[in-house]
Structure formats: C-alpha cells, structure tokens
N, C-alpha and C. Protein backbone atom coordinates (compact mmCIF):
# COMPACT_ATOMS: atom_id res chain seq x y z
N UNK A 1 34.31 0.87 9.95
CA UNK A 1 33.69 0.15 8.86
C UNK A 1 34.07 0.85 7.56
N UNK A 2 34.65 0.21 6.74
CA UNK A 2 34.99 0.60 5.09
C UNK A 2 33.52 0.95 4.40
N UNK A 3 33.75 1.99 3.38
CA UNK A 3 32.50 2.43 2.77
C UNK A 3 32.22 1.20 1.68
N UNK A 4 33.15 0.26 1.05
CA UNK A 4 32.93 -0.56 -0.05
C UNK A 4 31.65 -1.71 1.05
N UNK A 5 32.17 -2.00 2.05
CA UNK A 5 31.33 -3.25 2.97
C UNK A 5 29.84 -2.69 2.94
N UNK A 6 29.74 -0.95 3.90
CA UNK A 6 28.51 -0.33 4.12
C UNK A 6 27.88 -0.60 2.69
N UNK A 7 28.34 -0.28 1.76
CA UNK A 7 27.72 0.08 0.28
C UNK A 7 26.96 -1.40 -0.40
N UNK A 8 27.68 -2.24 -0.02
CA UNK A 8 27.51 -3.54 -0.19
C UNK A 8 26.07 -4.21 0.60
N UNK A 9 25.90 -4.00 2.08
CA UNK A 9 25.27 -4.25 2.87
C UNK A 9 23.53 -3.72 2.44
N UNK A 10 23.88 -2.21 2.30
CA UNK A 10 22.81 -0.90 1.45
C UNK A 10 22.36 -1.98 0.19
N UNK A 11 22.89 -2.46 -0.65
CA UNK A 11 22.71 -2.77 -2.05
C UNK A 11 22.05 -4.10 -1.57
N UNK A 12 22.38 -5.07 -1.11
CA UNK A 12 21.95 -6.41 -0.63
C UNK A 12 20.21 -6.24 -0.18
N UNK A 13 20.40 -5.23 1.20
CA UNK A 13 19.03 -4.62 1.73
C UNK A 13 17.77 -4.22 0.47
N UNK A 14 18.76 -3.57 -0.48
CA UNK A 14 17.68 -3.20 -1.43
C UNK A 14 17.51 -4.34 -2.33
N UNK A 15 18.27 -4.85 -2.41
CA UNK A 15 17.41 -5.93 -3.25
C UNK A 15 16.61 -6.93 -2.11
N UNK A 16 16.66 -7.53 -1.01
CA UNK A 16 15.98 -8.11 -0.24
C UNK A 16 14.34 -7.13 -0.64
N UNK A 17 14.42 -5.65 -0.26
CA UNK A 17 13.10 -5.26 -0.52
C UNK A 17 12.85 -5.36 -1.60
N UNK A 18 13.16 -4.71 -2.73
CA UNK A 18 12.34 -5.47 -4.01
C UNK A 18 11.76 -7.07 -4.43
N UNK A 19 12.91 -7.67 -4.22
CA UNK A 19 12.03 -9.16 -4.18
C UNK A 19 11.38 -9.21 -3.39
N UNK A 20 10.69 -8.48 -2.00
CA UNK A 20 9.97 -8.79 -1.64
C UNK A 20 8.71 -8.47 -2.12
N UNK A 21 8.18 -7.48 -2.83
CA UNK A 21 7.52 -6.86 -3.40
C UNK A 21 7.45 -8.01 -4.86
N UNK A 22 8.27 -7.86 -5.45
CA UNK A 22 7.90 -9.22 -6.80
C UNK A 22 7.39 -10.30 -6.18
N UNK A 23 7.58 -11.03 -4.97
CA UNK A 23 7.23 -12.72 -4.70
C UNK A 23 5.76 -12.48 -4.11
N UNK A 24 5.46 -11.35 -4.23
CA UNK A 24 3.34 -11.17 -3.61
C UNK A 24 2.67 -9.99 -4.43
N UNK A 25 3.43 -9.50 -5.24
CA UNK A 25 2.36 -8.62 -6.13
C UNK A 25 2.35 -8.72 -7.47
N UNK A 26 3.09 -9.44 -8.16
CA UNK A 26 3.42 -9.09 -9.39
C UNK A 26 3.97 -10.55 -10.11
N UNK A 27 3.82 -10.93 -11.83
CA UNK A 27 4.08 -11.83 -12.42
C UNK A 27 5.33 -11.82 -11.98
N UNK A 28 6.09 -13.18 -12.39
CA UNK A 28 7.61 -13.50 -12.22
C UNK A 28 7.97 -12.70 -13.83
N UNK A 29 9.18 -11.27 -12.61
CA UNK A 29 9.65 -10.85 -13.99
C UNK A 29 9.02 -9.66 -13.92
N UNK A 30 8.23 -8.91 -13.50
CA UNK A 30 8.10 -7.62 -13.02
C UNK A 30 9.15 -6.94 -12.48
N UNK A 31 9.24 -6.29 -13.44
CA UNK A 31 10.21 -5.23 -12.12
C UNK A 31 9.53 -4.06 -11.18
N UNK A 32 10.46 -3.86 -10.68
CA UNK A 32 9.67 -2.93 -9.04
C UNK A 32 10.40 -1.85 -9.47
N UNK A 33 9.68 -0.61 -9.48
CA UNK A 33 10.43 0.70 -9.38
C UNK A 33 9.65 1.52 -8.36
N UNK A 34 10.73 2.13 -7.59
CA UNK A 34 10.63 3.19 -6.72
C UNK A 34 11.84 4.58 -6.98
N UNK A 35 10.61 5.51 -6.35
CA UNK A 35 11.88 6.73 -6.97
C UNK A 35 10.83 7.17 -5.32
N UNK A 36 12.10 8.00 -4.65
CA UNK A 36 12.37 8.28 -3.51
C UNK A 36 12.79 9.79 -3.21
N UNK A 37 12.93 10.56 -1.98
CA UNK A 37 14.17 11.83 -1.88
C UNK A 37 14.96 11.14 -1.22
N UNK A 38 14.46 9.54 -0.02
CA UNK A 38 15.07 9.31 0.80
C UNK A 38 14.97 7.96 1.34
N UNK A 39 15.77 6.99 1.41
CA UNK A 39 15.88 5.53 2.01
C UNK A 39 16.08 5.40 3.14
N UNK A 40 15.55 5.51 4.25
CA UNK A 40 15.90 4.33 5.68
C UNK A 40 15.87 2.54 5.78
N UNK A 41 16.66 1.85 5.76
CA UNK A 41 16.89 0.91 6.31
C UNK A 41 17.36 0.01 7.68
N UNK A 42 16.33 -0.83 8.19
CA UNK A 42 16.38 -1.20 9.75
C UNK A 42 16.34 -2.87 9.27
N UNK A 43 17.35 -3.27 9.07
CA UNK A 43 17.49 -4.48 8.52
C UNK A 43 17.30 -5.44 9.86
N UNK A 44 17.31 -4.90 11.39
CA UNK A 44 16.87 -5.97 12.28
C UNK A 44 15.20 -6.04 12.58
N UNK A 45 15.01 -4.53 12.20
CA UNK A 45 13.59 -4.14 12.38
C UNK A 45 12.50 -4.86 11.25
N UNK A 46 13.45 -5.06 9.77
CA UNK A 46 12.70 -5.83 8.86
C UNK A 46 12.08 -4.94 7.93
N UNK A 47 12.64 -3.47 8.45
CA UNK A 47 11.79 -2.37 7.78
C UNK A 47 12.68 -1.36 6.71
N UNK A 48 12.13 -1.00 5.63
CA UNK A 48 12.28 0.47 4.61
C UNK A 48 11.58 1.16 4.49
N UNK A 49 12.07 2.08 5.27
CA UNK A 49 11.28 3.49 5.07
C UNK A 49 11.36 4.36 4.16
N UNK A 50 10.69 4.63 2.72
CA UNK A 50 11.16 5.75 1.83
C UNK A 50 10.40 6.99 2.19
N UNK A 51 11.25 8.22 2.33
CA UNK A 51 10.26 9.28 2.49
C UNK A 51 10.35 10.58 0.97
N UNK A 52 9.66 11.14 0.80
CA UNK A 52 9.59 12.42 0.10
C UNK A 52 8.84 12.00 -1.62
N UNK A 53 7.86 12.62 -1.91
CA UNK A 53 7.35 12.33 -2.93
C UNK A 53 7.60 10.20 -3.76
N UNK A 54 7.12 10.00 -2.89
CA UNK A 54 7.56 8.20 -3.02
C UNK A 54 6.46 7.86 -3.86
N UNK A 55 6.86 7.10 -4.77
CA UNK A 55 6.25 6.25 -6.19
C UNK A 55 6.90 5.18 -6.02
N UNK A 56 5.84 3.74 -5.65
CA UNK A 56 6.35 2.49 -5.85
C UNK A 56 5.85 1.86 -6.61
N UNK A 57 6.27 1.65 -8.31
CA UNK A 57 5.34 0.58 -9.37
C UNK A 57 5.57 -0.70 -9.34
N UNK A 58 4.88 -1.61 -9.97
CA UNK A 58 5.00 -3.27 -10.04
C UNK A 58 3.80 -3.93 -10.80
N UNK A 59 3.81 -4.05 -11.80
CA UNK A 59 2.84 -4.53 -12.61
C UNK A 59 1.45 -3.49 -12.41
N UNK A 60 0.64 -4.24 -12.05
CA UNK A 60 -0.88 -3.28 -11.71
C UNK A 60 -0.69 -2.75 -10.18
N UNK A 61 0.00 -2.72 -9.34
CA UNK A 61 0.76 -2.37 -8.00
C UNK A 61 0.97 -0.96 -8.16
N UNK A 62 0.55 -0.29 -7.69
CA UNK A 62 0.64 1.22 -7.45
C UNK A 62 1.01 2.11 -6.08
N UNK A 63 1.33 2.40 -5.50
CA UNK A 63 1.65 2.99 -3.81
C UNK A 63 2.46 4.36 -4.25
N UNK A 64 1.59 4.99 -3.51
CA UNK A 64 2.08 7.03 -3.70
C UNK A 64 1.89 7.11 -1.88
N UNK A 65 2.96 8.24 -1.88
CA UNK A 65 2.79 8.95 -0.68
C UNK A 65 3.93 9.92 -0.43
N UNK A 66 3.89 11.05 0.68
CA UNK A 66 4.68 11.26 1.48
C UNK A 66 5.62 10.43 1.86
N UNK A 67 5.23 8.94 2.89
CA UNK A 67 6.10 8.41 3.46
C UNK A 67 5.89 7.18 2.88
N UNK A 68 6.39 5.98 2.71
CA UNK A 68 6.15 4.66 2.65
C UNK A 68 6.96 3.56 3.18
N UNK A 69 5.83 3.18 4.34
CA UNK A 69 7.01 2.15 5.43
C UNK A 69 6.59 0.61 4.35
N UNK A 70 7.77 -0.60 4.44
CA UNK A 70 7.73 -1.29 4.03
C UNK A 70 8.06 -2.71 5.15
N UNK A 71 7.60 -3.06 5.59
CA UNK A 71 7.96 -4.16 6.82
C UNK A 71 7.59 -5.41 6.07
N UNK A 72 8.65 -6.45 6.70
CA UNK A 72 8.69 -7.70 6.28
C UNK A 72 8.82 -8.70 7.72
N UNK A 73 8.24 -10.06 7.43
CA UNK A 73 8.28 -10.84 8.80
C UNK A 73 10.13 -11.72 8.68
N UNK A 74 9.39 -12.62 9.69
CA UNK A 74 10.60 -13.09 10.10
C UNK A 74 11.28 -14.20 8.64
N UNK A 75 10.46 -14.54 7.92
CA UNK A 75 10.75 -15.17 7.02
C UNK A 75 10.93 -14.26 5.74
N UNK A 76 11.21 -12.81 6.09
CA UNK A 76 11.75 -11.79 5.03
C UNK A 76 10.70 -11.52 3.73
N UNK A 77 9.46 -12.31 3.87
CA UNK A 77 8.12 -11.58 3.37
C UNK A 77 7.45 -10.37 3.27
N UNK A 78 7.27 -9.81 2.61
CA UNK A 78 6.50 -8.42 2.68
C UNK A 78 5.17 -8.96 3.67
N UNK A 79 5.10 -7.89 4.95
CA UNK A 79 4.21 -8.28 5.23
C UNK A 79 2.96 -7.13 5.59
N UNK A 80 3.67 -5.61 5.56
CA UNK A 80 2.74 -4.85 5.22
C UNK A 80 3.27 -3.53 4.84
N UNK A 81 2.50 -2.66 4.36
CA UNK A 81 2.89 -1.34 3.97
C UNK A 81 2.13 -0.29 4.20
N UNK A 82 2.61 0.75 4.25
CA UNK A 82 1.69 1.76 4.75
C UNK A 82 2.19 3.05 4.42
N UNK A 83 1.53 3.88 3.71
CA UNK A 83 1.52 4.80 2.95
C UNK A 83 0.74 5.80 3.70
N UNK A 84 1.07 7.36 3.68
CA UNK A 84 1.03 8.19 4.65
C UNK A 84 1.36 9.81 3.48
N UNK A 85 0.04 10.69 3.82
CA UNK A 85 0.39 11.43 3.12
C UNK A 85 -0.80 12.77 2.65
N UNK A 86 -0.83 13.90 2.58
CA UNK A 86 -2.03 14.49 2.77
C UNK A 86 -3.14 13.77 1.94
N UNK A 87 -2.48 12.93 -0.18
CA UNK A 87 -3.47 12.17 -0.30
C UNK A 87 -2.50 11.03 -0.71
N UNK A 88 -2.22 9.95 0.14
CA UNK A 88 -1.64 8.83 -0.27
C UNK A 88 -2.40 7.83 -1.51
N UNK A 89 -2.30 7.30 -2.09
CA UNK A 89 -2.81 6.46 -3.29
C UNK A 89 -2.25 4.86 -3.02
N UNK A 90 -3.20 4.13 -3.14
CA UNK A 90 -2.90 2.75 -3.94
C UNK A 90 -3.49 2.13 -5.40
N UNK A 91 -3.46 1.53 -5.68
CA UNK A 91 -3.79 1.02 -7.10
C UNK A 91 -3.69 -0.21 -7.27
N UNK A 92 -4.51 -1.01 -7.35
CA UNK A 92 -4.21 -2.63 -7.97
C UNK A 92 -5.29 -3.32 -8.31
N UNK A 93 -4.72 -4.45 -9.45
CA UNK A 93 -5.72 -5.28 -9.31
C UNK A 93 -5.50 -6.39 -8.71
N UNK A 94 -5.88 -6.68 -7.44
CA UNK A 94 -5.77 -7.97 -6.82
C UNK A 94 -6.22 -8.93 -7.05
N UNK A 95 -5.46 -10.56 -6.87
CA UNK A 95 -5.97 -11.09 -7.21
C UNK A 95 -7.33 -12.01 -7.22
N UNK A 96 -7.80 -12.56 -8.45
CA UNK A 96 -9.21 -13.15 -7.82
C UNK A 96 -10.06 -11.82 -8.45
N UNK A 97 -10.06 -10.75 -9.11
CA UNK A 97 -10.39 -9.33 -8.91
C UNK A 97 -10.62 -8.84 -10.58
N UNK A 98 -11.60 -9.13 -11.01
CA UNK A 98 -11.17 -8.67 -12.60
C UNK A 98 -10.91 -6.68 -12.64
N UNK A 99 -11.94 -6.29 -11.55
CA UNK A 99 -11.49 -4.60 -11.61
C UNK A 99 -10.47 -4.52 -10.67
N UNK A 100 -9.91 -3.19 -11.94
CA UNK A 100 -8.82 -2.21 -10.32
C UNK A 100 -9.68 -1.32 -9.64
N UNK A 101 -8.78 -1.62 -8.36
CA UNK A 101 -9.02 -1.23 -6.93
C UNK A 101 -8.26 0.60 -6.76
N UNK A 102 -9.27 1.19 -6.23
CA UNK A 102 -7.91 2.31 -6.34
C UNK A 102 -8.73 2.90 -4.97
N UNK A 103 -7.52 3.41 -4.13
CA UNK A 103 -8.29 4.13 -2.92
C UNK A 103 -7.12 5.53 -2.71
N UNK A 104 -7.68 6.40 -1.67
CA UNK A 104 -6.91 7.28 -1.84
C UNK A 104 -7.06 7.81 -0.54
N UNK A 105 -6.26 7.81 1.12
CA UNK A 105 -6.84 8.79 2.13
C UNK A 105 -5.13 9.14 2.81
N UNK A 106 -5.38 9.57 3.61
CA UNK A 106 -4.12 10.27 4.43
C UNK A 106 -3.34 8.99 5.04
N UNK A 107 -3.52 8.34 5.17
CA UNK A 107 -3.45 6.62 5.74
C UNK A 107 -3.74 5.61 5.30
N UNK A 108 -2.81 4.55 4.62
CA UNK A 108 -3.01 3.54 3.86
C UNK A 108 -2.30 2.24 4.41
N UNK A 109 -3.00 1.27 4.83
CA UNK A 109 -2.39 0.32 5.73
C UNK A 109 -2.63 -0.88 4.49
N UNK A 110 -1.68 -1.76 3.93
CA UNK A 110 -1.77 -2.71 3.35
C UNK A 110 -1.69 -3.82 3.73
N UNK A 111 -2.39 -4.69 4.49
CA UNK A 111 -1.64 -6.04 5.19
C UNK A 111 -2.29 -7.08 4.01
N UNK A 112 -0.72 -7.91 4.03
CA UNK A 112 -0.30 -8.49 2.88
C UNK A 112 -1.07 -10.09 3.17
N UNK A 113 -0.60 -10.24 4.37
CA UNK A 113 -1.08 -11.53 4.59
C UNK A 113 -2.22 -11.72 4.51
N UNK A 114 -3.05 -11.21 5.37
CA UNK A 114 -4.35 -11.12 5.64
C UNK A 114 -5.44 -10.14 4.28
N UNK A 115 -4.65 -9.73 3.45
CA UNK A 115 -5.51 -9.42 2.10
C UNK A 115 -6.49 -8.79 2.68
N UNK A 116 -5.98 -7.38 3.14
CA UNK A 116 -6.59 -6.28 4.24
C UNK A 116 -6.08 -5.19 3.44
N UNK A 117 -6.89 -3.90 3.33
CA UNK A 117 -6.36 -2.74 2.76
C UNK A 117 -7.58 -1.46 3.92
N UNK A 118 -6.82 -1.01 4.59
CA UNK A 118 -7.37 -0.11 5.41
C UNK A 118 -7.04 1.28 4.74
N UNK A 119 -7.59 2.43 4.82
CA UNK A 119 -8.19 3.64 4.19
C UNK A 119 -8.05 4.30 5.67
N UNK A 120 -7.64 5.40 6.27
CA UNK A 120 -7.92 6.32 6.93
C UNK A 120 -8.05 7.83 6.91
N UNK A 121 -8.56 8.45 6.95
CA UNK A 121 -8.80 9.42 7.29
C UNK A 121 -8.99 10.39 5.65
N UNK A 122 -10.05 10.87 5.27
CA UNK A 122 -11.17 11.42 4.09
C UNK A 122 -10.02 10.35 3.37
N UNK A 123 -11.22 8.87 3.86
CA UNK A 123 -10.72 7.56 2.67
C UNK A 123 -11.95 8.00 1.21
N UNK A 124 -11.64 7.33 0.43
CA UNK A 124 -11.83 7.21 -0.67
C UNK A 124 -11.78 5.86 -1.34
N UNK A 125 -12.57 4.91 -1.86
CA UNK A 125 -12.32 3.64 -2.67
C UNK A 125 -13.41 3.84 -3.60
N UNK A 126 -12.69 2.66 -5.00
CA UNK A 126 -13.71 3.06 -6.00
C UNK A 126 -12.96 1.22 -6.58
N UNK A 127 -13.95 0.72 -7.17
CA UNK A 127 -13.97 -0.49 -7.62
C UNK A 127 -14.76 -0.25 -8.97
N UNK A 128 -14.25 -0.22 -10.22
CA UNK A 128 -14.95 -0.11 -11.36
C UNK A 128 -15.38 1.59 -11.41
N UNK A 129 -17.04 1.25 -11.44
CA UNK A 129 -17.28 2.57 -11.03
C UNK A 129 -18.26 2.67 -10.03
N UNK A 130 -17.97 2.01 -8.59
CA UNK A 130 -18.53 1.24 -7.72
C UNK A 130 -17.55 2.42 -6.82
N UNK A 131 -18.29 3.47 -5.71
CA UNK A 131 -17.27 4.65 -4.54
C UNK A 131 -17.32 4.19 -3.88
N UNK A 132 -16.69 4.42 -2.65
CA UNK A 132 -17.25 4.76 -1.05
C UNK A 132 -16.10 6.14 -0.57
N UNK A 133 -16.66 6.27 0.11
CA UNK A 133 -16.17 7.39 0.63
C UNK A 133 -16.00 7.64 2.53
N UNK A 134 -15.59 7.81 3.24
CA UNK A 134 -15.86 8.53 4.51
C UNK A 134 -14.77 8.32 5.35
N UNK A 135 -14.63 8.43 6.76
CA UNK A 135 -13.45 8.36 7.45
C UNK A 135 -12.44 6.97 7.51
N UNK A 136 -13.06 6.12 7.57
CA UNK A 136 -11.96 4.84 7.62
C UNK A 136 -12.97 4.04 6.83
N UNK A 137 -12.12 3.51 5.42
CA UNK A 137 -12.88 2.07 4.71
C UNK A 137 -11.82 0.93 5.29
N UNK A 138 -12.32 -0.14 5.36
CA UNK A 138 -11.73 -1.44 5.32
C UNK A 138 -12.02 -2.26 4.78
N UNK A 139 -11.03 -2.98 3.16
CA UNK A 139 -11.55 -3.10 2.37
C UNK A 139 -10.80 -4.96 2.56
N UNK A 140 -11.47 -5.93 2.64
CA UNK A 140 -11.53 -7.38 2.83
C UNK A 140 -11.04 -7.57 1.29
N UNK A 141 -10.21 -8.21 0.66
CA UNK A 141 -10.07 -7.92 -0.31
C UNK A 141 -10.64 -9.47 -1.38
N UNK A 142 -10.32 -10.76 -0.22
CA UNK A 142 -10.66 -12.16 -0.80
C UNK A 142 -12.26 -12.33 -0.02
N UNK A 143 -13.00 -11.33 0.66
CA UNK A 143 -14.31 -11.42 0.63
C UNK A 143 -15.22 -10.72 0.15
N UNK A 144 -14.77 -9.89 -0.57
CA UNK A 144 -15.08 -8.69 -1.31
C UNK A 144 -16.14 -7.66 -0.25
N UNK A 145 -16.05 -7.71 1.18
CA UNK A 145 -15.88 -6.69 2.46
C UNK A 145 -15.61 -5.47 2.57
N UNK A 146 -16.28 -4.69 2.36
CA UNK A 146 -16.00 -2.96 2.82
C UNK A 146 -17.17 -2.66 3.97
N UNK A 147 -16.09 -2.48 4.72
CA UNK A 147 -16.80 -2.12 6.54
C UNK A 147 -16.51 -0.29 6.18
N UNK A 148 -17.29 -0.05 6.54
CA UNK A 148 -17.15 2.07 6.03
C UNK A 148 -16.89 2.61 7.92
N UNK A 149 -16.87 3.48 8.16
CA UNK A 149 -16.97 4.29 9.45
C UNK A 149 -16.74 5.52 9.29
N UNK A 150 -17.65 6.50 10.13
CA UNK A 150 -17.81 8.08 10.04
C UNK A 150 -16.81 8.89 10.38
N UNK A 151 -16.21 7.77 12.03
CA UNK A 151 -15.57 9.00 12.74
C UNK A 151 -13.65 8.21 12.96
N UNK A 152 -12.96 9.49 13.09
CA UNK A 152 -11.41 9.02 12.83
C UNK A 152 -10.81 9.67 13.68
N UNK A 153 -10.33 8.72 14.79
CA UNK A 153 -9.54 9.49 15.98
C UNK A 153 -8.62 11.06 15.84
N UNK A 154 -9.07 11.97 16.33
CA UNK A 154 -7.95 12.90 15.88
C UNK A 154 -8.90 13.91 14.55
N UNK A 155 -9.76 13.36 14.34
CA UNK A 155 -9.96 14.35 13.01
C UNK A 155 -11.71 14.52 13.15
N UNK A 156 -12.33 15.14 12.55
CA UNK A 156 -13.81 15.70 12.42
C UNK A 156 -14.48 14.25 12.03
N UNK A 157 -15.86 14.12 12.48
CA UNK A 157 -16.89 13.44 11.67
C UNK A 157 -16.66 13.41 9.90
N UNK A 158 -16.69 12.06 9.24
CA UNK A 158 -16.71 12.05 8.05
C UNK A 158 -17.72 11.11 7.48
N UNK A 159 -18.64 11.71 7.07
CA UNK A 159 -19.58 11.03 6.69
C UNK A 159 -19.44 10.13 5.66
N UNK A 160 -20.26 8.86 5.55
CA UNK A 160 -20.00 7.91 4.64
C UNK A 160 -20.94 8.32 3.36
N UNK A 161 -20.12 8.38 2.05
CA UNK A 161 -21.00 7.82 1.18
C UNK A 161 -20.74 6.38 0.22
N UNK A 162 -21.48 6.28 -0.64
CA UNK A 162 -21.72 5.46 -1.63
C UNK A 162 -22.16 5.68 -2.61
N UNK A 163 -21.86 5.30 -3.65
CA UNK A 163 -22.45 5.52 -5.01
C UNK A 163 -22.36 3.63 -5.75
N UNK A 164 -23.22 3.09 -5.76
CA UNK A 164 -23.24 1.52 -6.12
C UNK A 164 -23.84 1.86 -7.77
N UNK A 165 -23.26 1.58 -8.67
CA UNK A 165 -23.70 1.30 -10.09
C UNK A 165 -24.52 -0.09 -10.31
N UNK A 166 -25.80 0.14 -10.79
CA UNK A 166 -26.68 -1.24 -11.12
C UNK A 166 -25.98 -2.24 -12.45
N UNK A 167 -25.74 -3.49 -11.97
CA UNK A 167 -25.01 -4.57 -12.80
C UNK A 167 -25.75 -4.19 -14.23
N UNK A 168 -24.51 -4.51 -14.83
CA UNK A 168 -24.99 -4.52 -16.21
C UNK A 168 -25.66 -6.13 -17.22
N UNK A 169 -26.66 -5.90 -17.59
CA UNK A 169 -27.37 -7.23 -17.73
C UNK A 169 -26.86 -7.75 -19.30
C-alpha cells in the first residue's frame, strides 16, 4: 500500500469523525477541535480512539480525558462516547436545557441516542448550582432523571450526596 492512499484513507476517517460530532452536538458551522498525543482508527469497528491528555471542543460540547473512545452506528452516527481518566470531564448544554451540565468521574459513558450520560466511579454532576455526588450518577438527560448509587464494582463504597438549591422566586 502507497503512503499517499494510507494518508488519504486517515484524512477521510477524520473527517467522517468530526462530522459526526457537528450533525448531534453543535449549530451548523461549529467546528470540532480535538488535540490528542494519539489517534486509533477502526473504520470497520466504527470506532476513534484518541488517547493522552484528549480535549474535544464543539460549541457548549466539552469531553476531557485520558482516553476518548468515539463509536458510531451503522448509519455512521455518533452513537456514543466514553471518556476515561483519573478525572474525566464533560460539559454541555443539552438540548431542551437552559443550564450547563458539567460532570466529572473516572468513567464517562455518553449515549447519544438515548440522551443518557452515565458518571462512574467518585462521579460528580452539578446543574446550575444544583450537585450530586457518589459512585455512579445516571443522568436522563430529556427527563431531567438522576438515578445516584453508592457502590461501584471494583472500587470502595461511595456515598451519595446532594446539595439541591431552593428555586428562586
């Protein structure tokens, strides 16, 4: 295989992932930036893997981590992401959502379709100035749903908290 074809193939892949990321998070016309140490691409798998200090921006779209897998379905959709990292970060304001969302745990599962944002392990979410805190949040994002839980396979009891701010009248 010639390096001009490979190079070609690499460049195609990366733009397939960025538009995938513009057509579900962001106005038409956002651009997507990621800064990386490192790209894997599994173009049958549907997947990009960036690893080493990974920053992915996009309008109000935020994703930090160690690792960040990027999987897409069969119709080349983003269909989830997952961020991995002693403290991985997301950030957004989703839609339907006048506050940003920001959570922060070792495990960050984004499913795109289903407007699911899972938190694992010393999760962290904060809505306004609305916390939670404890081993796994799961945050419903079009029912406005946070299921909390203490304990996280593999790791110590983490107790849940909360801190709820009284509406402002």
């Amino acid at each position: 295989m010639n390096i001009p074809a490979l190079t070609t193939r690499v460049f195609f892949s990366l733009l397939l992932s960025a538009a995938s990321f513009q057509v579900l998070y962001a106005a038409p016309g956002d651009p997507v930036e990621v800064e990386a140490d490192q790209l894997d691409i599994d173009q049958n798998a549907g997947t990009a893997v960036y690893t080493g200090d990974v920053r992915i921006r996009q309008g109000d779209l935020r994703i930090d981590g160690t690792r960040v897998e990027i999987q897409r379905n069969a119709n080349g959709e983003l269909s989830r992401a997952i961020a991995t990292g002693d403290r991985a970060y997301i950030r957004n304001r989703f839609e339907g959502r006048e506050e940003i969302t920001e959570g922060k745990a070792k495990r960050i599962t984004y499913h795109v379709a289903e407007r699911r944002v899972v938190l694992t392990d010393r999760a962290e979410l904060s809505q306004g100035d609305d916390r939670f805190t404890g081993g796994q949040l799961e945050y419903f994002i079009d029912r406005g749903v946070i299921q909390a839980r203490s304990d996280v396979e593999g790791s110590e009891n983490q107790r849940i908290r909360m801190i709820l701010q009284p509406e402002q009248q």
